[in-house]
Every structure is written in structure tokens, then in C-alpha cells.
Protein backbone atom coordinates (compact mmCIF):
# COMPACT_ATOMS: atom_id res chain seq x y z
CA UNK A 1 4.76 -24.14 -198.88
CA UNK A 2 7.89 -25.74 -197.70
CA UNK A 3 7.28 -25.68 -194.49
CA UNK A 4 3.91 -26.57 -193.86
CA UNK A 5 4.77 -29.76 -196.01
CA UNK A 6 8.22 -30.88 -194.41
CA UNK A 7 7.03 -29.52 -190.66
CA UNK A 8 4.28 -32.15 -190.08
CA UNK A 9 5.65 -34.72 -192.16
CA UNK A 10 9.37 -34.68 -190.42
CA UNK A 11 9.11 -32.31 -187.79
CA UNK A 12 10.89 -30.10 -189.12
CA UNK A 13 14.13 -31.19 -189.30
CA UNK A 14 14.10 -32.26 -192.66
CA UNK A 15 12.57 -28.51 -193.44
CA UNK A 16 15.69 -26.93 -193.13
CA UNK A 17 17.63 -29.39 -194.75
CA UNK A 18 15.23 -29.52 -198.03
CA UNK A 19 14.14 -25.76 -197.71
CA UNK A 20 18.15 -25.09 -197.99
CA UNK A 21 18.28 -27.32 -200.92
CA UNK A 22 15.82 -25.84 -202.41
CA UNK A 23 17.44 -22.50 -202.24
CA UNK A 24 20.93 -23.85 -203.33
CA UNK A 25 19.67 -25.30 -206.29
CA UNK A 26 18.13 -22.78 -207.75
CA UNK A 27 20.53 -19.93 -207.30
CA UNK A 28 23.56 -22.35 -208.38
């Protein structure tokens, strides 16, 4: 769901970035 809402909204350089976050936060 990441994706298809950070790909077309910042081309998908701000996917990564946020999509990592996302992951960081919720296994720390």
C-alpha cells in the first residue's frame, strides 16, 4: 500500500525512504 501511495505522489523516491521508516519503526 506503500508504494502505490508514495510512487505517484513522489516518484518514488520518497517510497524507499518512508517504506524503510516504516519498517524501522515498527521492529525497533
Amino acid at each position: 500500500f506503500y508504494r502505490c501511495q508514495f510512487d505517484p505522489s513522489t516518484g518514488g523516491e520518497m517510497l524507499q525512504m518512508e517504506f524503510h521508516n516504516f519498517l524501522k519503526g515498527e521492529d525497533s
